[in-house]
PDB file of N, CA and C in Angstrom:
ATOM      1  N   UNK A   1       7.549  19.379 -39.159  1.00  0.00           N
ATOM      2  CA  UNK A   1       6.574  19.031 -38.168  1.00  0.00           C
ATOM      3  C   UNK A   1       5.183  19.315 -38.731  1.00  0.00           C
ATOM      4  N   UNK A   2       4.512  18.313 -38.580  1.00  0.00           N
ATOM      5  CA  UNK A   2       2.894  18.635 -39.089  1.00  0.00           C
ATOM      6  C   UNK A   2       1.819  18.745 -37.940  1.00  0.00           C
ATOM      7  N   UNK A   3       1.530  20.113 -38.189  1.00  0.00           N
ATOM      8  CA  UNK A   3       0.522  20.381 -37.259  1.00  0.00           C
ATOM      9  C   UNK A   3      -0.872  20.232 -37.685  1.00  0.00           C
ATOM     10  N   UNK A   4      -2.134  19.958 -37.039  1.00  0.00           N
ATOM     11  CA  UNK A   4      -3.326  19.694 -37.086  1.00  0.00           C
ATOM     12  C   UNK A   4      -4.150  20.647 -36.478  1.00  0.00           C
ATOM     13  N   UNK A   5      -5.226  20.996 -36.710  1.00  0.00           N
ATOM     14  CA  UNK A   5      -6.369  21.893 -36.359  1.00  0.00           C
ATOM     15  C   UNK A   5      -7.625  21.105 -35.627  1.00  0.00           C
ATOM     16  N   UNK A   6      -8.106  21.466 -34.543  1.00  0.00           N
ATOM     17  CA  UNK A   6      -8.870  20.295 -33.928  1.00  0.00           C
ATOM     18  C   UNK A   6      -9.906  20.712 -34.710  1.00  0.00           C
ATOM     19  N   UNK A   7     -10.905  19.598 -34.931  1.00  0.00           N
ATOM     20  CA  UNK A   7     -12.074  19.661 -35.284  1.00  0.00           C
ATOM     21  C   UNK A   7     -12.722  20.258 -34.760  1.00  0.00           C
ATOM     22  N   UNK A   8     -12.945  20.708 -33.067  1.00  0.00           N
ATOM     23  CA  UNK A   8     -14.031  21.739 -32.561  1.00  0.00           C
ATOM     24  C   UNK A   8     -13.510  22.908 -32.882  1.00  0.00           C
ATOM     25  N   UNK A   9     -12.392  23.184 -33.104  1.00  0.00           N
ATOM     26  CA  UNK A   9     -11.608  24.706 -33.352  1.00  0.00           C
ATOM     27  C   UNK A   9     -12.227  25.041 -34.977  1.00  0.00           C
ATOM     28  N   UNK A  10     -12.224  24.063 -35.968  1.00  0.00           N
ATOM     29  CA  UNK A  10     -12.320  23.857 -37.264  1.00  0.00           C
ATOM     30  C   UNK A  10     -13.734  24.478 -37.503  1.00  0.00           C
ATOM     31  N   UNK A  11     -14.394  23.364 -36.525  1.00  0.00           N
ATOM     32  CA  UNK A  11     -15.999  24.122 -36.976  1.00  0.00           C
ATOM     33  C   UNK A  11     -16.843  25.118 -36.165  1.00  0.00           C
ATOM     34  N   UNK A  12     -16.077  25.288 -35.038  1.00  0.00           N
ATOM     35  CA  UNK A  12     -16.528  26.773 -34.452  1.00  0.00           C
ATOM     36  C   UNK A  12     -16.146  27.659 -35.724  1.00  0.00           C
ATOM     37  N   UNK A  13     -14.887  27.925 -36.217  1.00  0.00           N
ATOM     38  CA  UNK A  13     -14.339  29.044 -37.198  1.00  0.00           C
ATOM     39  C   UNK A  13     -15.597  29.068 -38.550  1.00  0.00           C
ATOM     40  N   UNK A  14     -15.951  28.071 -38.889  1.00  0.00           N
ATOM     41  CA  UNK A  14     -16.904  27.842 -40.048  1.00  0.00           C
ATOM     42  C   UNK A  14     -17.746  28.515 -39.466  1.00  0.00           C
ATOM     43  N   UNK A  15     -18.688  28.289 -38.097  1.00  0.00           N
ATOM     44  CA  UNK A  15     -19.651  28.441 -37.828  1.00  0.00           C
ATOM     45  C   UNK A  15     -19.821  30.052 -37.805  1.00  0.00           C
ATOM     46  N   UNK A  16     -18.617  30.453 -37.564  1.00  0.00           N
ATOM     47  CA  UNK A  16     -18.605  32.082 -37.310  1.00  0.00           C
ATOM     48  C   UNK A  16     -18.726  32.771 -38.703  1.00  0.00           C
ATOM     49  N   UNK A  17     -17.853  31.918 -39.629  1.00  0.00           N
ATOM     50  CA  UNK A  17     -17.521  32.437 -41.113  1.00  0.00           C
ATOM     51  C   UNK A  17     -18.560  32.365 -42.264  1.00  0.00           C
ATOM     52  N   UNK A  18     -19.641  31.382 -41.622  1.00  0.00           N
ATOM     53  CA  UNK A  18     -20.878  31.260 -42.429  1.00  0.00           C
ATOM     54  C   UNK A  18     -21.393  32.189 -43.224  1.00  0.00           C
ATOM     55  N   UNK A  19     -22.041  33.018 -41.528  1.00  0.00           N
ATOM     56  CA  UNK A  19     -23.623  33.661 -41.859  1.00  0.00           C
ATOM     57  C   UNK A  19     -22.835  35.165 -42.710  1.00  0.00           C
ATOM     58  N   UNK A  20     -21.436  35.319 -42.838  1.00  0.00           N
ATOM     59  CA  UNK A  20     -20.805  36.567 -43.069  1.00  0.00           C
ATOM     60  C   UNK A  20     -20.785  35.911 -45.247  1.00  0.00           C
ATOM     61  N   UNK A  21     -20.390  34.587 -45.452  1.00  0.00           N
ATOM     62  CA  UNK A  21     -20.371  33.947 -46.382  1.00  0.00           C
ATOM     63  C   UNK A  21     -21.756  34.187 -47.079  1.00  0.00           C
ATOM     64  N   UNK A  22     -22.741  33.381 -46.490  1.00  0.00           N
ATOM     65  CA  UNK A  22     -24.505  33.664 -46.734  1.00  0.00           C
ATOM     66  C   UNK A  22     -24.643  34.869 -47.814  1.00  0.00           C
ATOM     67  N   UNK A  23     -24.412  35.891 -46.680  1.00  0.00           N
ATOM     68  CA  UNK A  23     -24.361  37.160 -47.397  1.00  0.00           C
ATOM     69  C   UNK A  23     -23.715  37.772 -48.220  1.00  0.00           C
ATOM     70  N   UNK A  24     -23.020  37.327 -48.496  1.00  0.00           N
ATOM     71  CA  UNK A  24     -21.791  37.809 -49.595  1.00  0.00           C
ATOM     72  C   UNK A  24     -22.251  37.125 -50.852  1.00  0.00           C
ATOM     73  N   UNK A  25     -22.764  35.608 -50.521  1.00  0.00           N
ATOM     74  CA  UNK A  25     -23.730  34.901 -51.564  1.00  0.00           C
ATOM     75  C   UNK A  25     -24.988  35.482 -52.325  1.00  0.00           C
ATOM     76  N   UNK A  26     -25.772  35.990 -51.096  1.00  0.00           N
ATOM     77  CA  UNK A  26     -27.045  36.263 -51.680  1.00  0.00           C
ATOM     78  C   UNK A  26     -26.811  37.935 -52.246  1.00  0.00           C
ATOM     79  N   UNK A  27     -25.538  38.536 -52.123  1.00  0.00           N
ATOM     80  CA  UNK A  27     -25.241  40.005 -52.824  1.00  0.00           C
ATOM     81  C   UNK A  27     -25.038  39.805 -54.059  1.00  0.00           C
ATOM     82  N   UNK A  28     -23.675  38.992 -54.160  1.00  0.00           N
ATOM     83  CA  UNK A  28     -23.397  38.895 -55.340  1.00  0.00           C
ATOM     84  C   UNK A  28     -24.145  38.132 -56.091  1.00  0.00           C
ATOM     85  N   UNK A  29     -23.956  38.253 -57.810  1.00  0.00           N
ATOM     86  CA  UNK A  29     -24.317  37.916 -58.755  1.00  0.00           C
ATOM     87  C   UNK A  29     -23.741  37.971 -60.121  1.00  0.00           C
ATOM     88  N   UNK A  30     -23.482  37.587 -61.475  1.00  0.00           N
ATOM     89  CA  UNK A  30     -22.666  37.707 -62.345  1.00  0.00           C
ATOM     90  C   UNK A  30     -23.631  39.244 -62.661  1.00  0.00           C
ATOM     91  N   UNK A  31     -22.476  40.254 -62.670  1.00  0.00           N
ATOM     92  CA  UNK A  31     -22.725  41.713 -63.521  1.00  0.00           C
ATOM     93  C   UNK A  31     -21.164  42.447 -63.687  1.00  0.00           C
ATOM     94  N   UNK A  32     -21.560  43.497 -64.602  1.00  0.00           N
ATOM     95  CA  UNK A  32     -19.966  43.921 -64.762  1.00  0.00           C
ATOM     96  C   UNK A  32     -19.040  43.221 -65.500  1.00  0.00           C
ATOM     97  N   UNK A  33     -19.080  42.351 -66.576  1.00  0.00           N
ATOM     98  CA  UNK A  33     -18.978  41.487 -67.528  1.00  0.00           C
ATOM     99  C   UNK A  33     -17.704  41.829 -68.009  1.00  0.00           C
ATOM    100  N   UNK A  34     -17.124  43.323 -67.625  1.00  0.00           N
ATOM    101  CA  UNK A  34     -15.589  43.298 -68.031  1.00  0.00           C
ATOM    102  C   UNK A  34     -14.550  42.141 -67.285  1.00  0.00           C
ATOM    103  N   UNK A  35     -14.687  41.854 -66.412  1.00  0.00           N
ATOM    104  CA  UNK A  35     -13.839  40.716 -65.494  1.00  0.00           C
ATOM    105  C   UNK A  35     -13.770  39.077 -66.097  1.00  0.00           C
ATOM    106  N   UNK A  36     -15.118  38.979 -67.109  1.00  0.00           N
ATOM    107  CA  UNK A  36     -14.563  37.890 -67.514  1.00  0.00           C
ATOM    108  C   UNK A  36     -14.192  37.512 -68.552  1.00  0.00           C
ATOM    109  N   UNK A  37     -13.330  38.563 -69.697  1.00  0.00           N
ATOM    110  CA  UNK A  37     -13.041  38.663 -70.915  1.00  0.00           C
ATOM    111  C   UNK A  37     -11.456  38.032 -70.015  1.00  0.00           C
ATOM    112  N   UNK A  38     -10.699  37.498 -71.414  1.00  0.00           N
ATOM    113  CA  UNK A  38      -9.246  36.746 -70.998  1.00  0.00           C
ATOM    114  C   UNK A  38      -8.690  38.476 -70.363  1.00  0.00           C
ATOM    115  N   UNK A  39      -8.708  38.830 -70.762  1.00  0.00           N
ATOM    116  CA  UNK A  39      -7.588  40.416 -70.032  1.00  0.00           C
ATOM    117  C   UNK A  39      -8.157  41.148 -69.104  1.00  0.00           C
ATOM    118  N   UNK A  40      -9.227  40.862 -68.633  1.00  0.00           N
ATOM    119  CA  UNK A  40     -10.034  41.604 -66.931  1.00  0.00           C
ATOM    120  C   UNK A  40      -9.691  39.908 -66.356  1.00  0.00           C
ATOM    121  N   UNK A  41      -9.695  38.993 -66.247  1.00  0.00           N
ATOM    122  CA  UNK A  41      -9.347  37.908 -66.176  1.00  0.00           C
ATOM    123  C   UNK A  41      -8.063  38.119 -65.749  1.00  0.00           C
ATOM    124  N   UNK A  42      -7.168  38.214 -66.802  1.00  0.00           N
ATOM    125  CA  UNK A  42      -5.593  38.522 -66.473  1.00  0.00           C
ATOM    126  C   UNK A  42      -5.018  39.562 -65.193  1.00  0.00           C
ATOM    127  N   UNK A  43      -6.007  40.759 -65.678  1.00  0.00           N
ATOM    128  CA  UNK A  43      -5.695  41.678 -64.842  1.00  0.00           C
ATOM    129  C   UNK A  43      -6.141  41.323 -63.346  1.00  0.00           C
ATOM    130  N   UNK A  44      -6.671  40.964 -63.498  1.00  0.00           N
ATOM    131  CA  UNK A  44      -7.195  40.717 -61.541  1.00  0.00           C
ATOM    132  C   UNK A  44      -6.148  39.709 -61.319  1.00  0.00           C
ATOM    133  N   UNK A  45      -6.075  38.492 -61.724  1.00  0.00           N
ATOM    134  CA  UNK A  45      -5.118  37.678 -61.552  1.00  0.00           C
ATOM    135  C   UNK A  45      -3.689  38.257 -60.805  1.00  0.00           C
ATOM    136  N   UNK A  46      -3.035  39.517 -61.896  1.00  0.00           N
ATOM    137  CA  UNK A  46      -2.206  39.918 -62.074  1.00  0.00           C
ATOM    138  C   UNK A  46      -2.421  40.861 -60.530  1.00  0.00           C
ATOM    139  N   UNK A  47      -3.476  41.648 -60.562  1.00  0.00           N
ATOM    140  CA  UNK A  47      -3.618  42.273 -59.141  1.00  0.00           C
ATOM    141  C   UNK A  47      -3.926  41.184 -57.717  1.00  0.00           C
ATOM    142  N   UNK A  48      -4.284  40.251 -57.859  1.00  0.00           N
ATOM    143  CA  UNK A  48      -3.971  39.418 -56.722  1.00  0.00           C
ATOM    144  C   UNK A  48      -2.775  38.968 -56.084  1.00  0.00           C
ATOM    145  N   UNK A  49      -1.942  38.829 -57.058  1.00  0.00           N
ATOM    146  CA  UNK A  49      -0.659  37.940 -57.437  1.00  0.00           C
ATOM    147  C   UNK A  49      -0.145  39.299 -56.036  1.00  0.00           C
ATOM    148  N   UNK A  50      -0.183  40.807 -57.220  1.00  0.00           N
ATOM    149  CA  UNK A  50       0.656  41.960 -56.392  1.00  0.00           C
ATOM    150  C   UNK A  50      -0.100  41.815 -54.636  1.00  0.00           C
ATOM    151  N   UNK A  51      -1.328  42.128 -54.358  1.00  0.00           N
ATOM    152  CA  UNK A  51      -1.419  41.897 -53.375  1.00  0.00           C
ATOM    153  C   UNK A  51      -1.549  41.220 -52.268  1.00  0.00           C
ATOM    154  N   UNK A  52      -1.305  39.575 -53.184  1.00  0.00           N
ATOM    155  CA  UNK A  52      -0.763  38.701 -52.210  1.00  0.00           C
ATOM    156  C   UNK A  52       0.427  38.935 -51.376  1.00  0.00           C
ATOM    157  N   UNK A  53       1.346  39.282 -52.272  1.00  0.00           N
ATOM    158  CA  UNK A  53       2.913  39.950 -51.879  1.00  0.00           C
ATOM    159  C   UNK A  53       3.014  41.271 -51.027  1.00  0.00           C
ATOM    160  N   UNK A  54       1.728  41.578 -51.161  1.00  0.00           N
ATOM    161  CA  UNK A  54       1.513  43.392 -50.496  1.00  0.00           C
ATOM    162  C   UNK A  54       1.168  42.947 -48.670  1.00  0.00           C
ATOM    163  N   UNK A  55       0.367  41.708 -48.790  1.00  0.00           N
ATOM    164  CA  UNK A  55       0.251  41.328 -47.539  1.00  0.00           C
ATOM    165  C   UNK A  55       1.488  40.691 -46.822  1.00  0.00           C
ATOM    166  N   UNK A  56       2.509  39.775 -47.557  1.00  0.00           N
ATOM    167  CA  UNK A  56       3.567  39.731 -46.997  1.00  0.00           C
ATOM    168  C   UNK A  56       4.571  40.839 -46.608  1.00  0.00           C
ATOM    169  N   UNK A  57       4.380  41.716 -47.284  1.00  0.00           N
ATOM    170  CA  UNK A  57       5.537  43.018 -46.732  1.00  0.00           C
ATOM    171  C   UNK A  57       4.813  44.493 -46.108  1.00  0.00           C
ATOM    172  N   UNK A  58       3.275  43.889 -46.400  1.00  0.00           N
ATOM    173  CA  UNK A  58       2.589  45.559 -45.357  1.00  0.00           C
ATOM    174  C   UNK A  58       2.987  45.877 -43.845  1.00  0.00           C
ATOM    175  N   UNK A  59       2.660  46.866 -43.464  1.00  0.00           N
ATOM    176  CA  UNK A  59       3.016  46.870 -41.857  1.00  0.00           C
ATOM    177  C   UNK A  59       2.189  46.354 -41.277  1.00  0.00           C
ATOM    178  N   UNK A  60       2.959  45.333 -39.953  1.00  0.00           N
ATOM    179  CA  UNK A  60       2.095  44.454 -38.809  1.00  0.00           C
ATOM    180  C   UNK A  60       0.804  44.914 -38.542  1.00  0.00           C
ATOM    181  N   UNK A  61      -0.552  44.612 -38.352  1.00  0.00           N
ATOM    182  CA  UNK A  61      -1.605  44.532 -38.106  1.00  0.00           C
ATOM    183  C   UNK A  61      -2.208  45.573 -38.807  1.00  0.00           C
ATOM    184  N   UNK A  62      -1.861  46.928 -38.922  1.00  0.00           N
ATOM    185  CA  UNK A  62      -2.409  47.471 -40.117  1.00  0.00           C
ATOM    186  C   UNK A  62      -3.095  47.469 -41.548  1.00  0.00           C
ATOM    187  N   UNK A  63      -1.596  46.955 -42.070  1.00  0.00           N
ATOM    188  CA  UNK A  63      -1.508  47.369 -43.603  1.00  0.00           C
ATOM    189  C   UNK A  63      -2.279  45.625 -44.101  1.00  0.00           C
ATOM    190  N   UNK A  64      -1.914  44.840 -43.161  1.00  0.00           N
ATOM    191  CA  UNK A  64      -2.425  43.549 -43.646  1.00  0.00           C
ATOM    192  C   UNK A  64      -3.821  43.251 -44.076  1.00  0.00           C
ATOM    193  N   UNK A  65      -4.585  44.037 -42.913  1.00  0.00           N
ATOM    194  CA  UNK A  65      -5.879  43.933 -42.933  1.00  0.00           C
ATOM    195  C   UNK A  65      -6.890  43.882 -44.193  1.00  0.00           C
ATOM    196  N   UNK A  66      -6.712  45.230 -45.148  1.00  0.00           N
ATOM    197  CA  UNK A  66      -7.089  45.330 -46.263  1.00  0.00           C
ATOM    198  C   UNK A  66      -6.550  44.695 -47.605  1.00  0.00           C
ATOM    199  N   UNK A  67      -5.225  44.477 -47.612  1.00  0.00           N
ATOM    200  CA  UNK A  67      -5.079  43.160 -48.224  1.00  0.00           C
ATOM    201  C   UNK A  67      -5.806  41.782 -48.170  1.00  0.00           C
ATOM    202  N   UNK A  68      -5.931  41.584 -47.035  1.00  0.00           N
ATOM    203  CA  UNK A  68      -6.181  40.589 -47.022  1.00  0.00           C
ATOM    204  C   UNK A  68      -8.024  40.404 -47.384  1.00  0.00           C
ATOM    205  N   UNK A  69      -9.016  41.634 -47.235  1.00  0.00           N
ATOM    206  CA  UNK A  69      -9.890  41.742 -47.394  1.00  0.00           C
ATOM    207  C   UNK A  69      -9.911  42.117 -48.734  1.00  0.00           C
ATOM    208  N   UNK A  70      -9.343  42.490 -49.306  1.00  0.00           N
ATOM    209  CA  UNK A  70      -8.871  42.284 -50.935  1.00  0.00           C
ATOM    210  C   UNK A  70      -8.514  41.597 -51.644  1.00  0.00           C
ATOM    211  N   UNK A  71      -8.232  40.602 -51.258  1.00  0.00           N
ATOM    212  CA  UNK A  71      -7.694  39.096 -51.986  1.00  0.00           C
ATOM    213  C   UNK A  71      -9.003  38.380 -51.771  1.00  0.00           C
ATOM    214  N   UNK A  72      -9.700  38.427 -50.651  1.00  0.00           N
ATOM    215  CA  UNK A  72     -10.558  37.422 -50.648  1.00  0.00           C
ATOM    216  C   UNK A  72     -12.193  38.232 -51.224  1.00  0.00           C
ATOM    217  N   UNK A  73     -12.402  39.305 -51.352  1.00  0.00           N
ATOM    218  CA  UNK A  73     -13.353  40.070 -52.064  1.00  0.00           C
ATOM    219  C   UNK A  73     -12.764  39.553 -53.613  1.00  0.00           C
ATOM    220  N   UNK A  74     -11.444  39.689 -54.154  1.00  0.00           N
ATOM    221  CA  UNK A  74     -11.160  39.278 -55.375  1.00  0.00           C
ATOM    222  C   UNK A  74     -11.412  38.197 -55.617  1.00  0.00           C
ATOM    223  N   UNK A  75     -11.370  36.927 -54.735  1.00  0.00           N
ATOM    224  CA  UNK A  75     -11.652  35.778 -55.549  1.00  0.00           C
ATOM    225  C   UNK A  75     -12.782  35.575 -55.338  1.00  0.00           C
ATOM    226  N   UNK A  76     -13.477  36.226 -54.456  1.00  0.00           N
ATOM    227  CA  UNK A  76     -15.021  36.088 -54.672  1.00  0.00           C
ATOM    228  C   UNK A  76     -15.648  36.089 -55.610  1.00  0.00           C
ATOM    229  N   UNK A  77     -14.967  37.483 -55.872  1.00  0.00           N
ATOM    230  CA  UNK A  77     -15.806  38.463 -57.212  1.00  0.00           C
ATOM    231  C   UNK A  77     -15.577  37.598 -58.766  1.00  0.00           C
ATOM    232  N   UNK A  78     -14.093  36.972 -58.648  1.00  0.00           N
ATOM    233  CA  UNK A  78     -14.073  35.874 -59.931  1.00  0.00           C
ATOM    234  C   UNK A  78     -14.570  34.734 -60.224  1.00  0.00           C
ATOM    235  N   UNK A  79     -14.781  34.044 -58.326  1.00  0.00           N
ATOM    236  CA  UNK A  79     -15.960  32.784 -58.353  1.00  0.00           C
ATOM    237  C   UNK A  79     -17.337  32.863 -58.559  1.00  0.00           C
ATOM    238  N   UNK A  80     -17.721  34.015 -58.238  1.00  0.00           N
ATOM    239  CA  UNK A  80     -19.381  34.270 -58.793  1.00  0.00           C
ATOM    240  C   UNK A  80     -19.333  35.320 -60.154  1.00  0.00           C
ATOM    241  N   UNK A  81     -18.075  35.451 -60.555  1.00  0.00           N
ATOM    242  CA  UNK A  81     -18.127  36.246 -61.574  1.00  0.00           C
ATOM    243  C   UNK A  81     -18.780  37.861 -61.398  1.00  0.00           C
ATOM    244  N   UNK A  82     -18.654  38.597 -60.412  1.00  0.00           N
ATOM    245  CA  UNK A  82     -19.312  39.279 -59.833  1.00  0.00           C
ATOM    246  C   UNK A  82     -18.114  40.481 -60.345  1.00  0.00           C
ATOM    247  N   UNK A  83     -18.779  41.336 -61.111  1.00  0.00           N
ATOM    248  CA  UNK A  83     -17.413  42.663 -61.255  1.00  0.00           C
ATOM    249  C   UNK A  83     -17.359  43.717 -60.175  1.00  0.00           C
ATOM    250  N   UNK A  84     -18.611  43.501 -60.107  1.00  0.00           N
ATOM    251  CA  UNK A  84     -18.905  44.899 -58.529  1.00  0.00           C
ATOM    252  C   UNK A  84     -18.020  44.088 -57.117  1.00  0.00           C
ATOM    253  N   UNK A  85     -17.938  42.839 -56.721  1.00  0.00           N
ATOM    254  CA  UNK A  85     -16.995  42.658 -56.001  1.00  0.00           C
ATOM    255  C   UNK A  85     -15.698  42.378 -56.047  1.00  0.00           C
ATOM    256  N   UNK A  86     -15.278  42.846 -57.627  1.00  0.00           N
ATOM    257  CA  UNK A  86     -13.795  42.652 -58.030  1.00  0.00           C
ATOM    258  C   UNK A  86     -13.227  43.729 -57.606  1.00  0.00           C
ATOM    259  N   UNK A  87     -14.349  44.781 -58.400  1.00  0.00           N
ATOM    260  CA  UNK A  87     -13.624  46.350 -58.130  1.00  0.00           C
ATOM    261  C   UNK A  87     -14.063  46.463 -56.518  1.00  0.00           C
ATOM    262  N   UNK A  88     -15.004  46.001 -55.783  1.00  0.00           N
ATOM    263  CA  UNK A  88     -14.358  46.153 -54.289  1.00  0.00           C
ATOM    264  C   UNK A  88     -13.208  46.260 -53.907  1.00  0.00           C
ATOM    265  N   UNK A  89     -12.797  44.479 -54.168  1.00  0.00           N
ATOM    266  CA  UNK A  89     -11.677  43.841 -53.782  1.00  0.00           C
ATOM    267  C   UNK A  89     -10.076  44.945 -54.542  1.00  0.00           C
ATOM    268  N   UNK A  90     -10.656  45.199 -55.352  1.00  0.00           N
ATOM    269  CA  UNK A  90      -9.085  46.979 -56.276  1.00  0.00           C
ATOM    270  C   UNK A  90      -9.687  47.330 -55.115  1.00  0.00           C
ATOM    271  N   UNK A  91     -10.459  48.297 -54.904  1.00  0.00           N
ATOM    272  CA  UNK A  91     -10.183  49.167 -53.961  1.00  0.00           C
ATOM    273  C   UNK A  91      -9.921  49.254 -52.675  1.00  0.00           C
ATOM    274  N   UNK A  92     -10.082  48.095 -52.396  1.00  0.00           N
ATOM    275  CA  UNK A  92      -9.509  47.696 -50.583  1.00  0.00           C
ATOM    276  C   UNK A  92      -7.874  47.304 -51.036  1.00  0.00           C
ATOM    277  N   UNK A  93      -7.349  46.965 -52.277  1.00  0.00           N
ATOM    278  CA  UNK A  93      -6.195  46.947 -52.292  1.00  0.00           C
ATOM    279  C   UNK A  93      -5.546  47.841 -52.506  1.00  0.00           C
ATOM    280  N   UNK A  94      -5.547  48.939 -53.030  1.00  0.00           N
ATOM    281  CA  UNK A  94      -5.518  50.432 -53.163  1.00  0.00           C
ATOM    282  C   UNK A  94      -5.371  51.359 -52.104  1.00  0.00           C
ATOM    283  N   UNK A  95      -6.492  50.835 -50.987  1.00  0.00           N
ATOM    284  CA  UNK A  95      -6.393  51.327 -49.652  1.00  0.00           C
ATOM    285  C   UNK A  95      -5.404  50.860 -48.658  1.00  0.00           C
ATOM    286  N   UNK A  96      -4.846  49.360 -48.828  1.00  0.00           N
ATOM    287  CA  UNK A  96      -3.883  48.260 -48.048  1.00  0.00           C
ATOM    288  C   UNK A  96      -2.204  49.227 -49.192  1.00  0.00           C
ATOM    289  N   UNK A  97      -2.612  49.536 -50.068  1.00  0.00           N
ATOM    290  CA  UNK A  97      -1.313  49.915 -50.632  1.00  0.00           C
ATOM    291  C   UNK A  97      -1.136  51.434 -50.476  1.00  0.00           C
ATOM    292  N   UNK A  98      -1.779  52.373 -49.983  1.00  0.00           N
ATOM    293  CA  UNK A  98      -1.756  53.362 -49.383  1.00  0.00           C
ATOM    294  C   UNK A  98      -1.166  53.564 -48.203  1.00  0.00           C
ATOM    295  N   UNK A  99      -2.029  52.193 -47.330  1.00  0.00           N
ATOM    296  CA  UNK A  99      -1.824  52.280 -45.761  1.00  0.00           C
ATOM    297  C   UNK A  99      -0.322  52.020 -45.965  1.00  0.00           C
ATOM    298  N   UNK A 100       0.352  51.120 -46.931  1.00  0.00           N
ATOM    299  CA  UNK A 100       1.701  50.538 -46.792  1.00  0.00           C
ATOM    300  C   UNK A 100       2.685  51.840 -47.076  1.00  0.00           C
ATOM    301  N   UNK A 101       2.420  52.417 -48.047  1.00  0.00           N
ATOM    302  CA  UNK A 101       3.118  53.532 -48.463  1.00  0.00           C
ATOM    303  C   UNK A 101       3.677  54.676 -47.424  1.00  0.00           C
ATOM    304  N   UNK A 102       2.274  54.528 -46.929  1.00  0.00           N
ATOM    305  CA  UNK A 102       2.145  55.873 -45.692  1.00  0.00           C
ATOM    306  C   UNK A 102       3.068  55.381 -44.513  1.00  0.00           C
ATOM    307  N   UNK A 103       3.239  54.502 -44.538  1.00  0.00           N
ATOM    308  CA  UNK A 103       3.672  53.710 -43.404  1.00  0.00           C
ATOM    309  C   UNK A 103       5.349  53.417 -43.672  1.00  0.00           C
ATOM    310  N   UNK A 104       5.781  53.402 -45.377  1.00  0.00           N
ATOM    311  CA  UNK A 104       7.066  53.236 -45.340  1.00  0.00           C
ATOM    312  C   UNK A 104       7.136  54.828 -45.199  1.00  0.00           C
ATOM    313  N   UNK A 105       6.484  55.625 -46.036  1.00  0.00           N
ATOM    314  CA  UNK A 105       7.326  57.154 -45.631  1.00  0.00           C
ATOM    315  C   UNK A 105       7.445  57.587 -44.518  1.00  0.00           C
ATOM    316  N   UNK A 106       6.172  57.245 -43.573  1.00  0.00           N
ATOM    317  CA  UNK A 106       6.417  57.840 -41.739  1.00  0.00           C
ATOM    318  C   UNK A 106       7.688  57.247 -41.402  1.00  0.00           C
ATOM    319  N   UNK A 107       7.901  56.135 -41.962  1.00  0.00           N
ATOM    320  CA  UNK A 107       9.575  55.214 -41.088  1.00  0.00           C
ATOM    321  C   UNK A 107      11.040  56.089 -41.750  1.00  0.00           C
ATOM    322  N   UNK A 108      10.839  56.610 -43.317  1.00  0.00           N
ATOM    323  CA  UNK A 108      11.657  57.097 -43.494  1.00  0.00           C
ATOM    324  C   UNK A 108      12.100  58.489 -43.143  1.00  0.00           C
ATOM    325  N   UNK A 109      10.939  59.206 -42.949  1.00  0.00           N
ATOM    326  CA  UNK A 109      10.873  60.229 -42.270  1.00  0.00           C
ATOM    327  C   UNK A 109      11.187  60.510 -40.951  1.00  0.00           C
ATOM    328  N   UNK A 110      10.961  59.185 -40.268  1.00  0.00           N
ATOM    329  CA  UNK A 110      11.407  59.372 -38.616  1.00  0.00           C
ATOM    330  C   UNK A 110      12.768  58.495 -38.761  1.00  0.00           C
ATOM    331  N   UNK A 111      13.636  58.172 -39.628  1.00  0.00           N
ATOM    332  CA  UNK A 111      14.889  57.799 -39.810  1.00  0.00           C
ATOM    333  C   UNK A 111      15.811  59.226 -40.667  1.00  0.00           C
ATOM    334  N   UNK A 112      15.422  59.890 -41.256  1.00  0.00           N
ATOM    335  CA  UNK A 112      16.106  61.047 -41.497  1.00  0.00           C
ATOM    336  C   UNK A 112      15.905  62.267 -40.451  1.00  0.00           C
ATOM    337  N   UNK A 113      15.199  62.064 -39.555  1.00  0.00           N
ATOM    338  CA  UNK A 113      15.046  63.250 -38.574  1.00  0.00           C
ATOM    339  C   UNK A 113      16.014  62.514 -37.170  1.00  0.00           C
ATOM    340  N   UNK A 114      16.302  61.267 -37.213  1.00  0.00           N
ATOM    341  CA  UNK A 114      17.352  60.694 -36.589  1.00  0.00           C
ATOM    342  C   UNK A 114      18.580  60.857 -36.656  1.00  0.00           C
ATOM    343  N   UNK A 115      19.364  61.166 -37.966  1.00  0.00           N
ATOM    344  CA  UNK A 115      20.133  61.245 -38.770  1.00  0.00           C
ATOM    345  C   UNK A 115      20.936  62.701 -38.827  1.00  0.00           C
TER     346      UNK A 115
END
């Protein structure tokens, strides 16, 4: 089944996503020059890839959040070539892989005190 997005739904969402865009524009800039050698290149790649997958298995509304603000700080940071918003984008994934961690041990912990 193919679903469609109405056009007023489409460009209200733009309209909201702009002025937050704007700014993320006029911050960044190419600095931090390790990100665009082939292996800071690789490596982010390689860390997107993981926290693409980190957002499919984090916990519901939580753990997603910073993933997902980490994937998209990462490809920022590789489209303007920007290293200061790469290593953002690590460290909000760092924080989304924390929140996940913390979140599988509280479950295992309240499953062995069940037990």
């Amino acid at each position: 089944m193919i679903r469609s997005i109405k056009q007023a739904d489409l460009g209200r969402a733009i309209r909201r996503a702009l002025p937050m865009v704007n700014r993320l524009e006029r911050f960044s800039r190419p600095r931090f020059h390790i990100f665009d050698a082939r292996t800071g290149a690789l490596l982010s790649g390689a860390m997107l890839t993981l926290m693409a997958l980190g957002i499919l298995t984090a916990a519901p509304f939580i753990g997603q959040v910073p993933y997902g603000l980490a994937v998209c700080l990462l490809g920022l940071g590789q489209v303007e070539r920007d290293g200061v918003l790469v290593l953002s984008g690590l460290v909000a994934g760092l924080i989304g892989a924390a929140l996940s961690a913390s979140f599988v041990y509280a479950v295992i912990t309240m499953v062995k005190q069940l037990v």
